[in-house]
C-alpha atoms as a PDB file:
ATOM      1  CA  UNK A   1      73.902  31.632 123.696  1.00  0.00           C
ATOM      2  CA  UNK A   2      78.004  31.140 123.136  1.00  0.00           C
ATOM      3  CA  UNK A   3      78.893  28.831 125.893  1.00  0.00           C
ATOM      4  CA  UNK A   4      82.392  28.781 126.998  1.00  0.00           C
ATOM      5  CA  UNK A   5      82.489  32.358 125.656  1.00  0.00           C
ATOM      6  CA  UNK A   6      84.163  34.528 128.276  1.00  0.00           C
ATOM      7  CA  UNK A   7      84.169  38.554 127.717  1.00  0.00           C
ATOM      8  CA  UNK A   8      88.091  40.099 128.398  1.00  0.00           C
ATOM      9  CA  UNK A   9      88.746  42.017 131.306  1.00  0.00           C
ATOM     10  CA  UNK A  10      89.390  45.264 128.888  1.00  0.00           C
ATOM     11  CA  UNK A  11      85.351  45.196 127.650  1.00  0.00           C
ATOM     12  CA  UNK A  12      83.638  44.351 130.570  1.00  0.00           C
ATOM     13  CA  UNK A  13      80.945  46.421 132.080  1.00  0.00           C
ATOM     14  CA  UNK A  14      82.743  48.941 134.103  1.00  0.00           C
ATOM     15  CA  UNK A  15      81.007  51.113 137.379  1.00  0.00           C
ATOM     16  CA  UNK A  16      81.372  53.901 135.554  1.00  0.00           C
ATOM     17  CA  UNK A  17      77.709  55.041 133.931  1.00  0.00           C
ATOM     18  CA  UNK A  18      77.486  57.622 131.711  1.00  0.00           C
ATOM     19  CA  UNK A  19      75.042  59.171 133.200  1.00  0.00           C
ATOM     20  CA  UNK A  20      76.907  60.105 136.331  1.00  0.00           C
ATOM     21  CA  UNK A  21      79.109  61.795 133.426  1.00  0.00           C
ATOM     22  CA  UNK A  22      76.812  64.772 133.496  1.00  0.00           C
ATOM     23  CA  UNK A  23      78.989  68.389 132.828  1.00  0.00           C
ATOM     24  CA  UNK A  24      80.880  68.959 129.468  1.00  0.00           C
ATOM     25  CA  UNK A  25      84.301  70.650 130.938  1.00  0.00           C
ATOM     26  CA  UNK A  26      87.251  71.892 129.041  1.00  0.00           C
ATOM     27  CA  UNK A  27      90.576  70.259 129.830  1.00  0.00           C
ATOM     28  CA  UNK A  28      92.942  72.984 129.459  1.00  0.00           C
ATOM     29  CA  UNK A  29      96.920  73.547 129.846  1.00  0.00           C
ATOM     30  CA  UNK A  30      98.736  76.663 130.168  1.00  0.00           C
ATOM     31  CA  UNK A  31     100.684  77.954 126.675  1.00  0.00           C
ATOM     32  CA  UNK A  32     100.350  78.860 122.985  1.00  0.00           C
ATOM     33  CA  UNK A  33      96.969  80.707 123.276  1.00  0.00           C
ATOM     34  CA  UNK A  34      96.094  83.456 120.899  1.00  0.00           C
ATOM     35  CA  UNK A  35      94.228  86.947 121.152  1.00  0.00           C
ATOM     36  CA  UNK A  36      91.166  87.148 118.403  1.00  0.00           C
ATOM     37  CA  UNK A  37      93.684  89.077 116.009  1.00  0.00           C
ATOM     38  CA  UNK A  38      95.626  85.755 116.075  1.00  0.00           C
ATOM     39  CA  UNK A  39      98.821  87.705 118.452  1.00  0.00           C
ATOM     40  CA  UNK A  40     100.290  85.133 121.054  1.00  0.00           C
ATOM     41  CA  UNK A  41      99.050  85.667 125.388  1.00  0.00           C
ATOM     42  CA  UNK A  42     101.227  85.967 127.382  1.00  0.00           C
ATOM     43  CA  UNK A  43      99.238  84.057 130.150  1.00  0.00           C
ATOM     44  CA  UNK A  44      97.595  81.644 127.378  1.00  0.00           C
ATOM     45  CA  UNK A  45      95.732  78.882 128.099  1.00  0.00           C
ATOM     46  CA  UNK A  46      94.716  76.344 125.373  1.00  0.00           C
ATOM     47  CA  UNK A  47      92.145  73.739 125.275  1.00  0.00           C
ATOM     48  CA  UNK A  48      93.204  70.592 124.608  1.00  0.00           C
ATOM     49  CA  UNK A  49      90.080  68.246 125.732  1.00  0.00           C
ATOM     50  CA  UNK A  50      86.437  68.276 125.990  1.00  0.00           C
ATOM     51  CA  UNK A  51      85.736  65.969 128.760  1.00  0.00           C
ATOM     52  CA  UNK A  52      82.007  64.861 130.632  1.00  0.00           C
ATOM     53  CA  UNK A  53      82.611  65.103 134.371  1.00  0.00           C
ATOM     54  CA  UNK A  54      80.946  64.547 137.289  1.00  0.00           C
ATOM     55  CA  UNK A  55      81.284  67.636 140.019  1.00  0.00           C
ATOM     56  CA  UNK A  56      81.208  67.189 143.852  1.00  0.00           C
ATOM     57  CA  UNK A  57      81.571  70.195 145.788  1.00  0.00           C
ATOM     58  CA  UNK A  58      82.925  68.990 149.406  1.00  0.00           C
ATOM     59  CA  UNK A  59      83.292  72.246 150.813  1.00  0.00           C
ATOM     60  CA  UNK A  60      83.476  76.521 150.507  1.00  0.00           C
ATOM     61  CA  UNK A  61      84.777  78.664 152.563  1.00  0.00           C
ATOM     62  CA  UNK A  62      84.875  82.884 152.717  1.00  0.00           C
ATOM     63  CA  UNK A  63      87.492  85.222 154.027  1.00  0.00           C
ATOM     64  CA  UNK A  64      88.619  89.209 153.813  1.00  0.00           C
ATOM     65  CA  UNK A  65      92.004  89.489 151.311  1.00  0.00           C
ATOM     66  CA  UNK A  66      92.876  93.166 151.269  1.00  0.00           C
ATOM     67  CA  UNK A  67      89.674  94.701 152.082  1.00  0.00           C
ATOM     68  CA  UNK A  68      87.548  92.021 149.923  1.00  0.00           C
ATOM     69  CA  UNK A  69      85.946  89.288 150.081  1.00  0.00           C
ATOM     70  CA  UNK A  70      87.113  86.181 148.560  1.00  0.00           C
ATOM     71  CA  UNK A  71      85.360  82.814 148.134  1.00  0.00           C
ATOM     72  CA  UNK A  72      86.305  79.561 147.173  1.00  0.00           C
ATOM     73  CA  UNK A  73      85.540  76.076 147.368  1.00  0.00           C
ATOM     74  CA  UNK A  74      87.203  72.398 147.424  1.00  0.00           C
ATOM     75  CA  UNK A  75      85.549  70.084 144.679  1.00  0.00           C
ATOM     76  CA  UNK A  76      86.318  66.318 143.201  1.00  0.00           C
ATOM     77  CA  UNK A  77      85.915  66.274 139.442  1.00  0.00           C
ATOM     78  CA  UNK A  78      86.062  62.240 138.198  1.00  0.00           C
ATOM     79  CA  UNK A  79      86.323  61.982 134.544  1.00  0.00           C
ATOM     80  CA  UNK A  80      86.786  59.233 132.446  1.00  0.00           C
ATOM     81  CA  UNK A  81      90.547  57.571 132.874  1.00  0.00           C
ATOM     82  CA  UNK A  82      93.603  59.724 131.250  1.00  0.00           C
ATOM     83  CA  UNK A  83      96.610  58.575 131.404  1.00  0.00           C
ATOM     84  CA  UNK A  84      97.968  63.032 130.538  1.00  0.00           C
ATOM     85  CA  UNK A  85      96.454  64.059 133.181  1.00  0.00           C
ATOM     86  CA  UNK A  86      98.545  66.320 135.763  1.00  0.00           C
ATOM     87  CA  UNK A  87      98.514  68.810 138.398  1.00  0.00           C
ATOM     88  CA  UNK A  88      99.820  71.494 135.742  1.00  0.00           C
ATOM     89  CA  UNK A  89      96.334  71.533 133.788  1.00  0.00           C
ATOM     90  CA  UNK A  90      92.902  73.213 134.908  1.00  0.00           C
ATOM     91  CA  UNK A  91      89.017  72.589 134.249  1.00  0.00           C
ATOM     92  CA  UNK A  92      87.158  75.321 133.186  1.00  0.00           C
ATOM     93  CA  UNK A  93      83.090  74.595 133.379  1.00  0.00           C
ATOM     94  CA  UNK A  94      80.466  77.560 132.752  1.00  0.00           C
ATOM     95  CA  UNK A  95      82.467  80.576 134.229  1.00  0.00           C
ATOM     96  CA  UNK A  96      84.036  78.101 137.317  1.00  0.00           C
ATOM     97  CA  UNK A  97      88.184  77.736 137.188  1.00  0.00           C
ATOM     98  CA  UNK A  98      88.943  74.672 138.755  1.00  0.00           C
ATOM     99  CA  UNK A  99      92.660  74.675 139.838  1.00  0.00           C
ATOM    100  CA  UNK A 100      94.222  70.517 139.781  1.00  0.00           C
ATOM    101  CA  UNK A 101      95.665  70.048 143.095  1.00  0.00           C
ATOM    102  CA  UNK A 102      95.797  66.109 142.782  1.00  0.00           C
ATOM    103  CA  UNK A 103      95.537  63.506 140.259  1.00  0.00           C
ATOM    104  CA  UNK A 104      93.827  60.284 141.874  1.00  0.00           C
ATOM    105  CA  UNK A 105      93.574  57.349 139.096  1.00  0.00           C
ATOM    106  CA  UNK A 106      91.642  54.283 139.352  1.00  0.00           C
ATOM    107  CA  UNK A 107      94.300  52.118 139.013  1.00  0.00           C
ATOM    108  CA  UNK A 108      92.644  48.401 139.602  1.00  0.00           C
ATOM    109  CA  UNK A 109      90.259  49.030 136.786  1.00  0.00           C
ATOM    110  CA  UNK A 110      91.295  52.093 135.122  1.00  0.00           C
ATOM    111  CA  UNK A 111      87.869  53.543 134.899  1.00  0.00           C
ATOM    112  CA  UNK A 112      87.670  57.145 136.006  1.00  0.00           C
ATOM    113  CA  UNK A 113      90.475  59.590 137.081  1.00  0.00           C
ATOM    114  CA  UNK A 114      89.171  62.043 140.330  1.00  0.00           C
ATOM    115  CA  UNK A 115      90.915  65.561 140.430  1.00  0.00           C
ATOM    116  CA  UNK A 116      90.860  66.958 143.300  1.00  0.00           C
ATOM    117  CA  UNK A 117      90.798  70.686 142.744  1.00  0.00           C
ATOM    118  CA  UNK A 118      90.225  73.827 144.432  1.00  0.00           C
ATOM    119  CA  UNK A 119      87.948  77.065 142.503  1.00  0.00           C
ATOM    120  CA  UNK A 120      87.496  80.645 143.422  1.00  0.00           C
ATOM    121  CA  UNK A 121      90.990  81.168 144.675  1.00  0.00           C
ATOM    122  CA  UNK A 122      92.574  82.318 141.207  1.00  0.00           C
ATOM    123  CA  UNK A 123      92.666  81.062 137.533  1.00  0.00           C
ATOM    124  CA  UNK A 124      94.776  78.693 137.921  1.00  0.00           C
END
């Protein structure tokens, strides 16, 4: 046992458990993507992260668009903290676009970032 041993404030045990952590979600920001003959999009986007997220779903919602149905849903992704995170980028998990509508940092411990974000309405 170290007596008089204290542990800093950067390394102690944090609230956030990795196994609330549970989706693997790509980070992604619109630009330089490329076609699978290597030719630049024109509406690109690029991966630049592989993050594990936690997903809440708060609510959905349905309505008629020009004679079709359209559905889409508010969620809260929290990630692990970022300081290049921004309301510019988008998570993409299975076939789900989530568009960034806010960036809420933990900024007493700098644990987790939420994103609040809003899916079904485009592709961001």
């Amino acid at each position: 046992m170290l007596i008089g041993f204290s542990i800093p404030t950067a390394f102690r045990w944090c609230d956030m458990r990795a196994g609330k952590l549970n989706r693997r979600v790509s980070l992604q920001k619109r630009g330089a993507a490329r076609d699978t003959a290597g030719q630049p999009l024109v509406d690109g986007w690029t991966e630049i992260a592989r993050l594990w997220a936690n997903i809440r779903y708060l609510n959905g919602r349905e309505y008629a668009t020009s004679d079709t149905k359209v559905s889409g849903a508010t969620a809260s992704i929290r990630v692990r903290y970022r300081a290049d995170l921004d309301a510019t980028l988008r998570i993409v998990y299975r076939d789900a676009v989530f568009n960034i509508l806010a960036v809420l940092p933990d900024e007493q411990d700098r644990d987790h970032v939420d994103l609040a974000c809003n899916t079904g309405v485009n592709d961001g």
